[in-house]
C-alpha atoms as a PDB file:
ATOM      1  CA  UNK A   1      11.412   7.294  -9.332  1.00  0.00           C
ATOM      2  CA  UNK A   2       8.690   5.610  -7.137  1.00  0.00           C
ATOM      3  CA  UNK A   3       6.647   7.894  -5.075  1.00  0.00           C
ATOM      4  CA  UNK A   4       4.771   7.277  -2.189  1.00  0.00           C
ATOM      5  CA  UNK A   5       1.507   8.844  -3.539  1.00  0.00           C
ATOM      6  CA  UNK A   6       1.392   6.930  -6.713  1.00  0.00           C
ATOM      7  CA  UNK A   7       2.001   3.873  -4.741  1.00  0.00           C
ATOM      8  CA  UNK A   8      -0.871   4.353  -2.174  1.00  0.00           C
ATOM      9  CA  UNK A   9      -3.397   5.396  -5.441  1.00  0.00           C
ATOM     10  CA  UNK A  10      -2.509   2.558  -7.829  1.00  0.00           C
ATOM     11  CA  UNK A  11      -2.507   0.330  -4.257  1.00  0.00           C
ATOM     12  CA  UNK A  12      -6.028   1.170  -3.172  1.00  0.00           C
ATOM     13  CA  UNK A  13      -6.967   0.773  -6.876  1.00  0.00           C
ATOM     14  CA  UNK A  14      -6.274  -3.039  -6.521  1.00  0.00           C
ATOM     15  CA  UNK A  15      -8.253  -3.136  -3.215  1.00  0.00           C
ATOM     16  CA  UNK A  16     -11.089  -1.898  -4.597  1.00  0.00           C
ATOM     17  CA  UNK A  17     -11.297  -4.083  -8.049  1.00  0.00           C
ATOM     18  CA  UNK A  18     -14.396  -6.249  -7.825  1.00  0.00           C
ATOM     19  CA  UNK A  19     -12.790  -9.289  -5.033  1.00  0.00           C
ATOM     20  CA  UNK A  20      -9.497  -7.183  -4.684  1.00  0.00           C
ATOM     21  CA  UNK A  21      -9.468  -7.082  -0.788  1.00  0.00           C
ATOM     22  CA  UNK A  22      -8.367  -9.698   0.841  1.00  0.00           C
ATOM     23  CA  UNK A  23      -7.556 -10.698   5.024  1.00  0.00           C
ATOM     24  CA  UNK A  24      -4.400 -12.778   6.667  1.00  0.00           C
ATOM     25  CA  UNK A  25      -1.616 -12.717   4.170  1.00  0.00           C
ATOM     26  CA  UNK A  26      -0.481 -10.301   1.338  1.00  0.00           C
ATOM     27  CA  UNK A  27      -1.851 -11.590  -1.669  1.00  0.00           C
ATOM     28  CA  UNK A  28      -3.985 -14.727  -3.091  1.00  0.00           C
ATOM     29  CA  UNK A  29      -4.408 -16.274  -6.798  1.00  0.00           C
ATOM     30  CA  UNK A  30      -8.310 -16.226  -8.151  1.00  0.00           C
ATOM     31  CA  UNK A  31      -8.209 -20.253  -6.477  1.00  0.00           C
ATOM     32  CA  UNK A  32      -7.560 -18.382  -2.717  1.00  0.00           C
ATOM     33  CA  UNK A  33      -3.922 -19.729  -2.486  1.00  0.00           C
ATOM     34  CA  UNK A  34      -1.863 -17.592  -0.690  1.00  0.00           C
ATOM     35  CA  UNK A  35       0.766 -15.445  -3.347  1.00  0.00           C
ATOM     36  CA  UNK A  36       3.874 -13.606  -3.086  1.00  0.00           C
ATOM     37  CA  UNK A  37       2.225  -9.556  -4.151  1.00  0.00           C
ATOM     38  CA  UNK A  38       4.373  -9.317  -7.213  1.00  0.00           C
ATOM     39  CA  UNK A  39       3.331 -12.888  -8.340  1.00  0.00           C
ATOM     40  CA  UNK A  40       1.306 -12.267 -11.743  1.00  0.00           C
ATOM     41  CA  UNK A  41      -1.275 -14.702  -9.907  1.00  0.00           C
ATOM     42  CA  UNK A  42      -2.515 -12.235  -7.365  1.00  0.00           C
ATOM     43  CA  UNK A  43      -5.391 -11.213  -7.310  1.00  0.00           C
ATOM     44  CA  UNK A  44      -6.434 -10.440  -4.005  1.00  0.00           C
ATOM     45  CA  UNK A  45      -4.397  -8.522  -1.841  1.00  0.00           C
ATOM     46  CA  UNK A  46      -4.596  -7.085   1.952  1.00  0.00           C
ATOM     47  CA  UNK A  47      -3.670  -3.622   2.536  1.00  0.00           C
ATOM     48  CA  UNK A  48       0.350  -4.306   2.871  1.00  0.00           C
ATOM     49  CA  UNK A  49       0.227  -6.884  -0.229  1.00  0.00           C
ATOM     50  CA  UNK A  50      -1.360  -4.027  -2.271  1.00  0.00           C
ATOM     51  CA  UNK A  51       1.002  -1.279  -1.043  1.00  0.00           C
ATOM     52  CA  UNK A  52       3.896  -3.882  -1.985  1.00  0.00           C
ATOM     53  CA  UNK A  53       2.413  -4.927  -5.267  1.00  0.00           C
ATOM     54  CA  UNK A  54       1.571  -1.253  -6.266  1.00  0.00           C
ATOM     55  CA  UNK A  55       5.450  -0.202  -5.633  1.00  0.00           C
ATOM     56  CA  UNK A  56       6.633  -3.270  -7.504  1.00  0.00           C
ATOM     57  CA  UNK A  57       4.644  -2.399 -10.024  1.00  0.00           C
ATOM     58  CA  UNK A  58       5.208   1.168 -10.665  1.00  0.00           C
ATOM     59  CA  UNK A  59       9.268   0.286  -9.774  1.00  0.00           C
ATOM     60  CA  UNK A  60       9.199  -1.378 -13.323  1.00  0.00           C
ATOM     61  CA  UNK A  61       9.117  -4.981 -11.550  1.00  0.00           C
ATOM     62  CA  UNK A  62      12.895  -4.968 -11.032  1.00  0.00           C
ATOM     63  CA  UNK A  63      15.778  -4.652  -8.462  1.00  0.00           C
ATOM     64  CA  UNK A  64      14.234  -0.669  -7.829  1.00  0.00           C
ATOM     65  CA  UNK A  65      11.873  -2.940  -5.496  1.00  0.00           C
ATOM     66  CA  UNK A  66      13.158  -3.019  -1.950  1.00  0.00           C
ATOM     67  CA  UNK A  67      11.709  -5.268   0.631  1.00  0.00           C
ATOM     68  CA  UNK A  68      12.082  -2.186   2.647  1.00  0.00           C
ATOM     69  CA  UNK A  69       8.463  -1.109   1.637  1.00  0.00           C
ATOM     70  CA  UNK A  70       7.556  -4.214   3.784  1.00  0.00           C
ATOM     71  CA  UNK A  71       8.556  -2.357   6.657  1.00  0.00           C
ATOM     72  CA  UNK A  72       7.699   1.461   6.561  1.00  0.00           C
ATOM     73  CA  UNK A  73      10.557   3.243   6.775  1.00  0.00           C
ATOM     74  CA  UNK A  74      11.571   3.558   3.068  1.00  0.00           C
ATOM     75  CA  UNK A  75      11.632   7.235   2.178  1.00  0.00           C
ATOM     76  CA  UNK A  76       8.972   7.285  -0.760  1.00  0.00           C
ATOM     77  CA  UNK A  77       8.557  10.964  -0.433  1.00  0.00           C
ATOM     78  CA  UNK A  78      11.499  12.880   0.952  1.00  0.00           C
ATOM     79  CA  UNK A  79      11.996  11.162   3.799  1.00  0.00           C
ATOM     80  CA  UNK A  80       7.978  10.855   4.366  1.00  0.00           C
ATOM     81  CA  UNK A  81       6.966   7.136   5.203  1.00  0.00           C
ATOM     82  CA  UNK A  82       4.476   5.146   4.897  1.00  0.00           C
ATOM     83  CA  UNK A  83       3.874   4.994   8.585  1.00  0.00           C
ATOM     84  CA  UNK A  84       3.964   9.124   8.014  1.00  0.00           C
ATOM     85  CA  UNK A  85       1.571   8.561   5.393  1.00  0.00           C
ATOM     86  CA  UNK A  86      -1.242   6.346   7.423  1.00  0.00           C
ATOM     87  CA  UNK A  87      -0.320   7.846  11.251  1.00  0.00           C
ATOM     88  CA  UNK A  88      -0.264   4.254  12.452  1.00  0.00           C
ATOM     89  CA  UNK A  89       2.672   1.898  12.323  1.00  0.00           C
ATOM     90  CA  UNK A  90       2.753  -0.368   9.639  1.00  0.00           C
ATOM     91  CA  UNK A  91       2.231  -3.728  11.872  1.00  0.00           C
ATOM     92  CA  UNK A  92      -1.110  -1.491  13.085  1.00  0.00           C
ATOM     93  CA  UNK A  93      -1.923  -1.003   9.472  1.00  0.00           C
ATOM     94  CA  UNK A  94      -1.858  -4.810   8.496  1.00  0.00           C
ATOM     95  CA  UNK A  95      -3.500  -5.824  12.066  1.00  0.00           C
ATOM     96  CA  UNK A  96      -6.154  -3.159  11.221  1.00  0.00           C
ATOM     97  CA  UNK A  97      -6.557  -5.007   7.834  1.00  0.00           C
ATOM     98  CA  UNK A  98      -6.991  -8.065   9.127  1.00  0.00           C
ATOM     99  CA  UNK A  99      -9.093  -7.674  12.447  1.00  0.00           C
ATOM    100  CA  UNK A 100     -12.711  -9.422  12.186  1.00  0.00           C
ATOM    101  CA  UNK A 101     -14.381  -6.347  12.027  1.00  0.00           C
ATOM    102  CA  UNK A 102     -12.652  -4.434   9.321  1.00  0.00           C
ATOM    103  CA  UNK A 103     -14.177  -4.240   5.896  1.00  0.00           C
ATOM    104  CA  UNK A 104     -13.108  -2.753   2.459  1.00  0.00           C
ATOM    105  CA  UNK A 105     -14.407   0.186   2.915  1.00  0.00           C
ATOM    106  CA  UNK A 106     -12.706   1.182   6.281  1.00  0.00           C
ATOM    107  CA  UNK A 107      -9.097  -0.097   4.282  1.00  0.00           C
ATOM    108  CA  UNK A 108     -10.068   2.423   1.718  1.00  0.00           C
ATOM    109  CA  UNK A 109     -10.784   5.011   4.092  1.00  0.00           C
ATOM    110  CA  UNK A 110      -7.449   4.646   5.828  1.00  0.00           C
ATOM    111  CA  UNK A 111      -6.024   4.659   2.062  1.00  0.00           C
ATOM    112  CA  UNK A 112      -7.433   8.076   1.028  1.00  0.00           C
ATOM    113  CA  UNK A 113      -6.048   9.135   4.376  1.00  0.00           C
ATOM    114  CA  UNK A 114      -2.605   8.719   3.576  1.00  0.00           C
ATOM    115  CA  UNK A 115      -3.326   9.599  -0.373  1.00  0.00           C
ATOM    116  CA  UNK A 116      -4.337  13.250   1.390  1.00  0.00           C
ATOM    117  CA  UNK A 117      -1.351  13.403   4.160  1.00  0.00           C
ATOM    118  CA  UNK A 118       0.962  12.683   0.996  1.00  0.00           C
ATOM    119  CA  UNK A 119      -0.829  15.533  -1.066  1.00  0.00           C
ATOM    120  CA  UNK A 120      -0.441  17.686   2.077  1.00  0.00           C
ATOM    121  CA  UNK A 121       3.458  16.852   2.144  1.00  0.00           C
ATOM    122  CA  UNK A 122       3.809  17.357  -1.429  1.00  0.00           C
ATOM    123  CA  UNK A 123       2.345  20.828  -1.121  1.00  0.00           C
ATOM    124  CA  UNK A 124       3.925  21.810   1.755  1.00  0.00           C
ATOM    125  CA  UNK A 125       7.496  21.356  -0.421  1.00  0.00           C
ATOM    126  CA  UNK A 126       5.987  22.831  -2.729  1.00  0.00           C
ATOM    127  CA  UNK A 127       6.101  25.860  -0.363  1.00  0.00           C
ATOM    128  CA  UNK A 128       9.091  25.465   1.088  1.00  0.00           C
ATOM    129  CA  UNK A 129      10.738  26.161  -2.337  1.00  0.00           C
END
């Protein structure tokens, strides 16, 4: 199965390939025309296009690949979310991408945020066992 911390590593790794990080819609092809994520054109990808490629990716890029992800709620972890993951709401997270201001590194920061809260959750069922 897809887990929410392999989605959110192998998601910030396409942010942070050389032009990966992109503003204003999920994906774009190497000529800046906006993509669908999984496309095998994308190349550039805001931080919801990355999270969406990354799952559809790692889901074997078949039906395992629920437009749910778009929204947040989809249990990646035991029932932990990807609004769990990043402590903002996921239409925060793609205004937060997209805001004039916001640069690759804060997207990244906000990345290894939620790469640490799933860790944290992982550990703590670890204990619960």
């Amino acid at each position: 199965s897809v887990d929410m911390l392999n989605v959110l590593e192998r998601a910030k790794e396409l942010i942070l390939r050389p032009g990966g990080w992109g503003q204003r819609v999920f994906a774009r092809d190497k000529y800046g025309q906006a993509v669908l994520s999984r496309h095998h054109t994308a190349v550039k990808f805001c931080a919801m296009g990355a999270v969406q490629r990354a799952a559809w990716e790692l889901a074997g890029h078949g039906p395992a690949f629920s437009p749910d992800w778009t929204i947040g709620s989809y249990p990646y972890c035991m029932g932990f979310t990807l609004e769990d993951a990043f402590g903002i709401p996921v239409r925060e997270l793609v205004a937060f991408n997209d805001r004039a201001d916001s640069t690759v590194d804060l997207v990244v920061a906000l990345f290894d945020r939620g790469i640490a809260e799933c860790k944290m959750q992982i550990e703590g069922e670890r204990g619960d066992q």
